[in-house]
Protein backbone atom coordinates (compact mmCIF):
# COMPACT_ATOMS: atom_id res chain seq x y z
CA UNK A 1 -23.29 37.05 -40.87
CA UNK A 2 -22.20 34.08 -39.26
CA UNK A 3 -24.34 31.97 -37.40
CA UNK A 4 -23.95 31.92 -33.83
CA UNK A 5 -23.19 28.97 -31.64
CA UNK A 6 -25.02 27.81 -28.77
CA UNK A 7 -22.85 27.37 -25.60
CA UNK A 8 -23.27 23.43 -26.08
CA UNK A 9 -22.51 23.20 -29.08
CA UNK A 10 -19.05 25.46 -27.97
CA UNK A 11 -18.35 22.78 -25.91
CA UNK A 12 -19.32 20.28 -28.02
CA UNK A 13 -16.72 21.74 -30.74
CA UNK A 14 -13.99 22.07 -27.82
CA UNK A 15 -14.04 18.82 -26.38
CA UNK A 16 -13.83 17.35 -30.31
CA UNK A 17 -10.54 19.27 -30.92
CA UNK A 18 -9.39 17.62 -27.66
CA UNK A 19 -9.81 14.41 -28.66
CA UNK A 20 -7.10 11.75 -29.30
CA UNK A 21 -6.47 9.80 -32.40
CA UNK A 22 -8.10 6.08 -32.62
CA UNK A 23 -5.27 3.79 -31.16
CA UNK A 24 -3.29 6.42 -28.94
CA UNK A 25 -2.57 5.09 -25.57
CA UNK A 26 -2.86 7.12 -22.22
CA UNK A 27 -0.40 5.33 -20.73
CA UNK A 28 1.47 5.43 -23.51
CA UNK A 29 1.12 9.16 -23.12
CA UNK A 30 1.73 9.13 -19.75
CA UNK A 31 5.25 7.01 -20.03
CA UNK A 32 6.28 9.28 -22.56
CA UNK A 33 5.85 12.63 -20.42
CA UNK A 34 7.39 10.66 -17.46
CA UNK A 35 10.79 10.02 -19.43
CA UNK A 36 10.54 13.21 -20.36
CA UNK A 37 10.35 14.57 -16.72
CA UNK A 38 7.45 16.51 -17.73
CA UNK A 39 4.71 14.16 -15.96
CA UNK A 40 2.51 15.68 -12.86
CA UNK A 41 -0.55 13.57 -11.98
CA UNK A 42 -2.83 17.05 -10.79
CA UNK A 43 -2.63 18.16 -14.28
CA UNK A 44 -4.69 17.66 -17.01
CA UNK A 45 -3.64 15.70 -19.87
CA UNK A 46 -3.94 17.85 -23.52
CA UNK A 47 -5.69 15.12 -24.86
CA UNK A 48 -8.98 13.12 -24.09
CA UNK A 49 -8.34 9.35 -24.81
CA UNK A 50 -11.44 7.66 -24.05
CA UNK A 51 -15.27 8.18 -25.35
CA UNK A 52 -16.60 8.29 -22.06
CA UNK A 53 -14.52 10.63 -20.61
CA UNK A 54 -15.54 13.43 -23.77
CA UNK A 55 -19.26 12.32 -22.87
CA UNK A 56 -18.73 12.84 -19.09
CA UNK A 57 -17.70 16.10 -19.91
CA UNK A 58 -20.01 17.07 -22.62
CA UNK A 59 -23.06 16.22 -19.70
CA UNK A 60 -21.31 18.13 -17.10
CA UNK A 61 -20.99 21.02 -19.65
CA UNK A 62 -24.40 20.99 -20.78
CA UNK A 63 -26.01 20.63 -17.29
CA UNK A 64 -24.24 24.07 -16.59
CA UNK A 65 -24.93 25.56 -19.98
CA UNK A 66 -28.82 24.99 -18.85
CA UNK A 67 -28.80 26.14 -15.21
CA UNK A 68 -26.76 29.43 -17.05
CA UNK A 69 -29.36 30.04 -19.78
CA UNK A 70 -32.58 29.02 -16.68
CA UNK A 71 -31.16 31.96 -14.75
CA UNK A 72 -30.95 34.55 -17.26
CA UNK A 73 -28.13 33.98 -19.09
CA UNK A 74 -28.11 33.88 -23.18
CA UNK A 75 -27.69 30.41 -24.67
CA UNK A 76 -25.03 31.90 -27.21
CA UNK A 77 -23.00 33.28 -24.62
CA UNK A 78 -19.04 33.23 -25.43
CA UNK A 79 -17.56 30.19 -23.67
CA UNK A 80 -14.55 32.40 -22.66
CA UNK A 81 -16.61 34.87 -21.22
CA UNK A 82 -18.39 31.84 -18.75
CA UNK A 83 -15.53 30.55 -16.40
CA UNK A 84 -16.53 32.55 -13.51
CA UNK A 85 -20.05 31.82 -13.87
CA UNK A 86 -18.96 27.88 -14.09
CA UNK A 87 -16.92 28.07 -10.45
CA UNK A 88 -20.42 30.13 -9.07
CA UNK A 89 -22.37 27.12 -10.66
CA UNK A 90 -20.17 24.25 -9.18
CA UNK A 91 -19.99 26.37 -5.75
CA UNK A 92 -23.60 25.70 -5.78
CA UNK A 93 -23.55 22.00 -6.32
CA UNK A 94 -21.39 21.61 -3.47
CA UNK A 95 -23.49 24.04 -1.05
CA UNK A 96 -26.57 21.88 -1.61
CA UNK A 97 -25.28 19.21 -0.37
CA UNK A 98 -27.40 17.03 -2.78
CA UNK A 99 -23.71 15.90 -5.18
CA UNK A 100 -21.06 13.26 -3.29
CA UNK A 101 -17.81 14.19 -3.26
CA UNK A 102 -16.70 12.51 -6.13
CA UNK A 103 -19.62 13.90 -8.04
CA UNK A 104 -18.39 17.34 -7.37
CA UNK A 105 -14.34 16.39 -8.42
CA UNK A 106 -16.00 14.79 -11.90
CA UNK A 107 -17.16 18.50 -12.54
CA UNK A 108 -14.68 20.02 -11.53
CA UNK A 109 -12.40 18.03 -14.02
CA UNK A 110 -14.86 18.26 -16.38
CA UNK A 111 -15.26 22.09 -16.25
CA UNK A 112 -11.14 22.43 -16.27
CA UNK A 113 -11.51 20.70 -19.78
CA UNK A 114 -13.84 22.73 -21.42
CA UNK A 115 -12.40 25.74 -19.98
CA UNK A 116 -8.34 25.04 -20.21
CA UNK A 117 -8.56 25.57 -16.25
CA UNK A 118 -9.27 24.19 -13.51
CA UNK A 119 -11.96 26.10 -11.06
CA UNK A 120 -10.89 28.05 -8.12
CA UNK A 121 -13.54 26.04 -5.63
CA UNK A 122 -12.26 24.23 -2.67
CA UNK A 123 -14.37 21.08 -2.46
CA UNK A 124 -15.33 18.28 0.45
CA UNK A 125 -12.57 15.50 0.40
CA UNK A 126 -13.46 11.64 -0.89
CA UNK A 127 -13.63 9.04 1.40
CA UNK A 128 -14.51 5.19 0.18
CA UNK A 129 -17.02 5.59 3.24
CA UNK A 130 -18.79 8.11 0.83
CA UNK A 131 -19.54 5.57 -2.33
CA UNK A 132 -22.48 3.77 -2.14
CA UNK A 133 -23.11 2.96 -5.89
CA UNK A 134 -22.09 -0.42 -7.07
CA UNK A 135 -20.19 -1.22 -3.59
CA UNK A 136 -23.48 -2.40 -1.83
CA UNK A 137 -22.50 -6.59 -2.15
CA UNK A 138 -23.09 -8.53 1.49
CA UNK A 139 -19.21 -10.05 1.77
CA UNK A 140 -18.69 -13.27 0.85
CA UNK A 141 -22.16 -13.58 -0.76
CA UNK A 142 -22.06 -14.15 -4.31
CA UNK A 143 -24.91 -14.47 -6.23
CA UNK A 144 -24.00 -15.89 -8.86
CA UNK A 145 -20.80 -17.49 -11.30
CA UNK A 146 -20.02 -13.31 -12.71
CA UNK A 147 -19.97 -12.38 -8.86
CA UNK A 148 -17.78 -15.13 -7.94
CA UNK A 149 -15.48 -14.53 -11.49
CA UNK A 150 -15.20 -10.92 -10.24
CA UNK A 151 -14.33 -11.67 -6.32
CA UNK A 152 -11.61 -14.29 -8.08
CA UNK A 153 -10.23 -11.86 -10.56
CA UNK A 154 -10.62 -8.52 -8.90
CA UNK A 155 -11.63 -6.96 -11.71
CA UNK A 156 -13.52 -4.54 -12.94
CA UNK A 157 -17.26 -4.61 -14.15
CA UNK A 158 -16.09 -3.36 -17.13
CA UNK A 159 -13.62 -5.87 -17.77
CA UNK A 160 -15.33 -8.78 -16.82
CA UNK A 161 -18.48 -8.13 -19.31
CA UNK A 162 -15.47 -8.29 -21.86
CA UNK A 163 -13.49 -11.33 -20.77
CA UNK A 164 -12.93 -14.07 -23.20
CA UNK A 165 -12.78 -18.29 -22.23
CA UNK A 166 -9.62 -17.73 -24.31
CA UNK A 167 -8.24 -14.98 -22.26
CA UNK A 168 -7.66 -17.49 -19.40
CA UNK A 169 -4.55 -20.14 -19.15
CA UNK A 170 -2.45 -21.46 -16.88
CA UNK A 171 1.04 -19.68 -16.73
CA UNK A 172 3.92 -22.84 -16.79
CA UNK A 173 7.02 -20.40 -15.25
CA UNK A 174 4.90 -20.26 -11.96
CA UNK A 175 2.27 -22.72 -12.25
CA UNK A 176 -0.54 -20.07 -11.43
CA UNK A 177 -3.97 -19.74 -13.28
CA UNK A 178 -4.17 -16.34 -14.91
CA UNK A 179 -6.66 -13.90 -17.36
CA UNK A 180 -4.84 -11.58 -19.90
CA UNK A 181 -7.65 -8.09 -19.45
CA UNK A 182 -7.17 -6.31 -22.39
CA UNK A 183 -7.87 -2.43 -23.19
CA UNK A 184 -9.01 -1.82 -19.51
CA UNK A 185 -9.61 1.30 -17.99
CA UNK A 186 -6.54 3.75 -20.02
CA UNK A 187 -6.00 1.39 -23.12
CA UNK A 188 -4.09 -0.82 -21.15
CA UNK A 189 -3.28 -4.45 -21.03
CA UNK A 190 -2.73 -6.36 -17.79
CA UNK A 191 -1.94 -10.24 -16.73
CA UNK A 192 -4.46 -10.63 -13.77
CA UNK A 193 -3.72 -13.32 -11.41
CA UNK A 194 -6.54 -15.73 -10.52
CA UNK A 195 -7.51 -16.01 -6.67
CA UNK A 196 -5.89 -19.56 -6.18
CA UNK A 197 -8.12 -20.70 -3.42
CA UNK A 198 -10.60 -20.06 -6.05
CA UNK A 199 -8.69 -21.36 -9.37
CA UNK A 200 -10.78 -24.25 -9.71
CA UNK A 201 -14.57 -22.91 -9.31
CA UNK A 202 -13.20 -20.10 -12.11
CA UNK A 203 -11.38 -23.11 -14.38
CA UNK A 204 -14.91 -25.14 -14.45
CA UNK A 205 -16.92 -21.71 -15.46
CA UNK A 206 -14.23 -21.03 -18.33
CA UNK A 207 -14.31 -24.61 -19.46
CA UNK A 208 -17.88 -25.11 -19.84
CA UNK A 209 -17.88 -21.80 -21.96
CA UNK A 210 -15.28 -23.24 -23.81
CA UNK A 211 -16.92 -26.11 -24.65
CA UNK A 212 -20.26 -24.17 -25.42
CA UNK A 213 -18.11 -22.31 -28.23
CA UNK A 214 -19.16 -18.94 -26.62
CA UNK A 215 -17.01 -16.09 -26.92
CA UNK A 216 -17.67 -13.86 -24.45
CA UNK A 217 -17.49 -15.62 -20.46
CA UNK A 218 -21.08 -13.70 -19.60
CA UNK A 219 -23.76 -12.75 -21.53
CA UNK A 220 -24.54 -9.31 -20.84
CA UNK A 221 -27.55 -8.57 -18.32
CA UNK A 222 -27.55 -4.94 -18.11
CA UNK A 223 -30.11 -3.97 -15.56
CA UNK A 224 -28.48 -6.88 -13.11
CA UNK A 225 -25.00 -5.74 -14.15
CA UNK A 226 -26.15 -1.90 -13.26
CA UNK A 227 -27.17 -3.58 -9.91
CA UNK A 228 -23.95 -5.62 -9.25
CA UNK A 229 -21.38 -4.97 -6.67
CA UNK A 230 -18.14 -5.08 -9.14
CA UNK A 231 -15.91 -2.70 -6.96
CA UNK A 232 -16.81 -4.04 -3.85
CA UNK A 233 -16.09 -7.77 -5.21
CA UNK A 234 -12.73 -6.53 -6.38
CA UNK A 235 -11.69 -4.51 -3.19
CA UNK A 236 -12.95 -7.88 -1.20
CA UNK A 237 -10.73 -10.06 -3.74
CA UNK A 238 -7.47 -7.97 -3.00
CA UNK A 239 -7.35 -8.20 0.39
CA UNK A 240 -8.01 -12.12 0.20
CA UNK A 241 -5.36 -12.15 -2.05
CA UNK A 242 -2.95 -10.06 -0.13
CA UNK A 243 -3.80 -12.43 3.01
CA UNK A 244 -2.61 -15.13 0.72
CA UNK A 245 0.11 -13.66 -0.26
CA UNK A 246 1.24 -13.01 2.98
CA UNK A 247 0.37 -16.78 4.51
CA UNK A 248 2.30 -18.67 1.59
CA UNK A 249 5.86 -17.46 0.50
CA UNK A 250 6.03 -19.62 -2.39
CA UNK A 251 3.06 -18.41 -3.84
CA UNK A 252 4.88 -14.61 -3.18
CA UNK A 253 7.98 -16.06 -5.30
CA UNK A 254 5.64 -17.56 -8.14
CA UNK A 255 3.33 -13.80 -8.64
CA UNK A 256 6.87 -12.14 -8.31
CA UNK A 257 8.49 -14.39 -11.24
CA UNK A 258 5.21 -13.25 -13.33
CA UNK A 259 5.83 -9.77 -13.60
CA UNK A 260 8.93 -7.53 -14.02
CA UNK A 261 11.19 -7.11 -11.15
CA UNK A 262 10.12 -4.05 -8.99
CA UNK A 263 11.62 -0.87 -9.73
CA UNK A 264 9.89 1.78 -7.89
CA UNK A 265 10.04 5.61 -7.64
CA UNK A 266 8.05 8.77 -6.70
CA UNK A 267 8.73 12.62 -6.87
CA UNK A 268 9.73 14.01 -3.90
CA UNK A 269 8.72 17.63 -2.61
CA UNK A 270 11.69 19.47 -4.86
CA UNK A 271 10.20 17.94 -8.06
CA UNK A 272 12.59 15.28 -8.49
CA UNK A 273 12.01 11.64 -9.46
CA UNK A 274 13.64 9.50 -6.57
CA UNK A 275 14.06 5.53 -6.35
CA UNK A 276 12.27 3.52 -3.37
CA UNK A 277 14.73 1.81 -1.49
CA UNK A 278 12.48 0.54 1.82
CA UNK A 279 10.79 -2.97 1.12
CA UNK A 280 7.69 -1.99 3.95
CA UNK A 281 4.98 0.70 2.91
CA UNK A 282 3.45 2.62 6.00
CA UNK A 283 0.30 4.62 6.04
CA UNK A 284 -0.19 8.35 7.44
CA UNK A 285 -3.02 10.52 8.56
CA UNK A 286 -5.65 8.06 7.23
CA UNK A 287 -9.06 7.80 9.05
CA UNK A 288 -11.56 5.47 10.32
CA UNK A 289 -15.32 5.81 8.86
CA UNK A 290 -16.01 7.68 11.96
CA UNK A 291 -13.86 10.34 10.72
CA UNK A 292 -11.35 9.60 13.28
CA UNK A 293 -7.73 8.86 13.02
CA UNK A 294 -7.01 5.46 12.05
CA UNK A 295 -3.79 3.67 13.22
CA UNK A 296 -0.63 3.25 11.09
CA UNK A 297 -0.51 -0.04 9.19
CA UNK A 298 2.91 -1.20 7.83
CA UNK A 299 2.51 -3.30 4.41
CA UNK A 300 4.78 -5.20 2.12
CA UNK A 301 5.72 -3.71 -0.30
CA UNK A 302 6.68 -6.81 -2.45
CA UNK A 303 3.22 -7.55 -2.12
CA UNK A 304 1.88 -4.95 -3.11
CA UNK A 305 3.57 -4.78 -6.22
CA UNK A 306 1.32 -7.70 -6.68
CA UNK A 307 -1.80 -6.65 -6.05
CA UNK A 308 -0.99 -3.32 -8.07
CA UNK A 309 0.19 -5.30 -11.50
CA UNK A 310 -2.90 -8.03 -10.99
CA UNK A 311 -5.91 -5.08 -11.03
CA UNK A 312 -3.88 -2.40 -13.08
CA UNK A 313 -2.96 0.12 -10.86
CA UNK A 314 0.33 1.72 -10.85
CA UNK A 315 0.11 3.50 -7.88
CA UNK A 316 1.02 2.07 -4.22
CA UNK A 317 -1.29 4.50 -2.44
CA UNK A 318 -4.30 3.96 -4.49
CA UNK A 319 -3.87 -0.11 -3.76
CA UNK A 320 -3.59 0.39 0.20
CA UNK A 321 -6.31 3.13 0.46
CA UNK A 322 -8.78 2.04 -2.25
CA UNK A 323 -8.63 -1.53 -1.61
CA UNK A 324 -6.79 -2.76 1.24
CA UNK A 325 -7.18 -0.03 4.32
């Protein structure tokens, strides 16, 4: 008789199977369905390309596995034979009130990868006003050089507790300081453009590691790290550098000879993949923290381009919203 498995270990076995080989690329991925016309961003990608997404899941799928099995459901139940209990589960999460917004999207995600579907459950929307982890820095207040390195750089806690002295140089086409971030967030690699009004405090920092022969920029400090405000420093960075952008034209021409020229698209309502031919980028329907209806702002869209390429976005909306509104 064969043994039977426990609804973890289902999962477990699931998410495994999902995984991606050692070296494969989501972007890479990504670029490939987009030639292929094939690319939506609200679906799920057939493979799992990074470690901590399969644990994210794995927790997710074990915290329901034990609130099925705590009210009176079998611990070898079939995983096919669960979905509907999963959307009554996550239903619950969001009733209580006790799970952010972005919380409850992680599970949802996370249940739509053990289960090949995504759960029927409407849930709240998520606001930046809403995240309170790791965004609680006092502007402008830096406690030290890895808050300062982060505010220069924009970039992300992860990132920075991997940056090398080496990774830094000065570009000689445009005469700006830069950081090549490498395997970020994706498996992708990035040319991040130092704040210049902040160039020099960043040189000295790299320098002094240099000549210490150290190479990693920070030693890690994980409690203080756990404690730092890395997203905050890198929203506060990108609007600095947007400001700067727009005060000195030159520097504009010098970030735009860094990166490729800008060829942008999107897919409009019918599916189809259409070329951006305005140069301005204007919000709609976005609100104040208040909840109420926030003016629309008109940006550059030159400049954004910037900003996008220098943290590793590739999205124009997530720049604006996430960083700049």
């Amino acid at each position: 008789m064969p043994r039977r498995k426990t609804i973890q270990n289902q999962i477990k076995y699931k998410l495994g199977k999902q995984m991606a080989a050692k070296g494969e690329s989501k972007h890479a991925a990504k670029e490939n369905l987009r030639e292929q016309g094939k690319y939506n961003p609200t679906n799920l990608m057939e493979k799992i390309y990074g470690i901590q997404s399969r644990e994210t899941a794995q927790k997710v799928g074990n915290n329901f596995a034990n609130w099925h099995i705590a009210n009176g459901g079998s611990r070898y139940t079939q995983l096919n034979d669960l979905f509907e209990r999963a959307e009554q589960w996550l239903a619950e999460k969001r009733d209580s009130s006790k799970v952010s917004a972005y919380t409850l999207h992680t599970y949802r995600s996370a249940l739509g990868r053990i289960f090949g579907k995504t759960p029927n459950v409407e849930l709240p929307p998520r606001t930046r006003e809403g995240i309170t982890r790791s965004r609680g820095h006092v502007p402008g207040n830096y406690r030290d050089e890895k808050d300062l390195v982060a505010y220069a750089v924009q970039t992300r806690p992860s990132d920075l507790a991997k940056l090398n002295p080496n990774d830094f140089r000065d570009c000689p086409r445009t005469g700006l300081y830069v950081v090549d971030v490498y395997d970020s967030k994706g498996g992708k690699d990035r040319v991040s453009i130092v704040l210049p009004e902040r160039a020099r405090e960043v040189r000295e920092i790299v320098e002094r590691a240099k000549s210490e022969g150290r190479t990693r920029l920070f030693d890690p400090e994980p409690k203080k790290d756990a404690e730092r405000g890395g997203h905050g420093y890198r929203r506060e960075g990108t609007q600095a550098f947007y400001r700067a952008l727009e005060r000195d034209p030159t520097l504009r021409v010098r970030c735009l000879r860094l990166y490729p020229e800008r060829d942008e698209s999107y897919v409009n309502r019918k599916g189809e993949r259409t070329k951006v031919t305005t140069d301005s980028y204007t919000t709609r329907n976005l609100k104040n923290s208040d909840g109420s209806r926030a003016p629309n702002r008109t940006y550059d869209r030159d400049l954004l381009y910037i900003c996008s390429l220098s943290l590793g976005h590739s999205r124009t909306c997530v720049v604006v919203n996430s960083y700049l509104f």
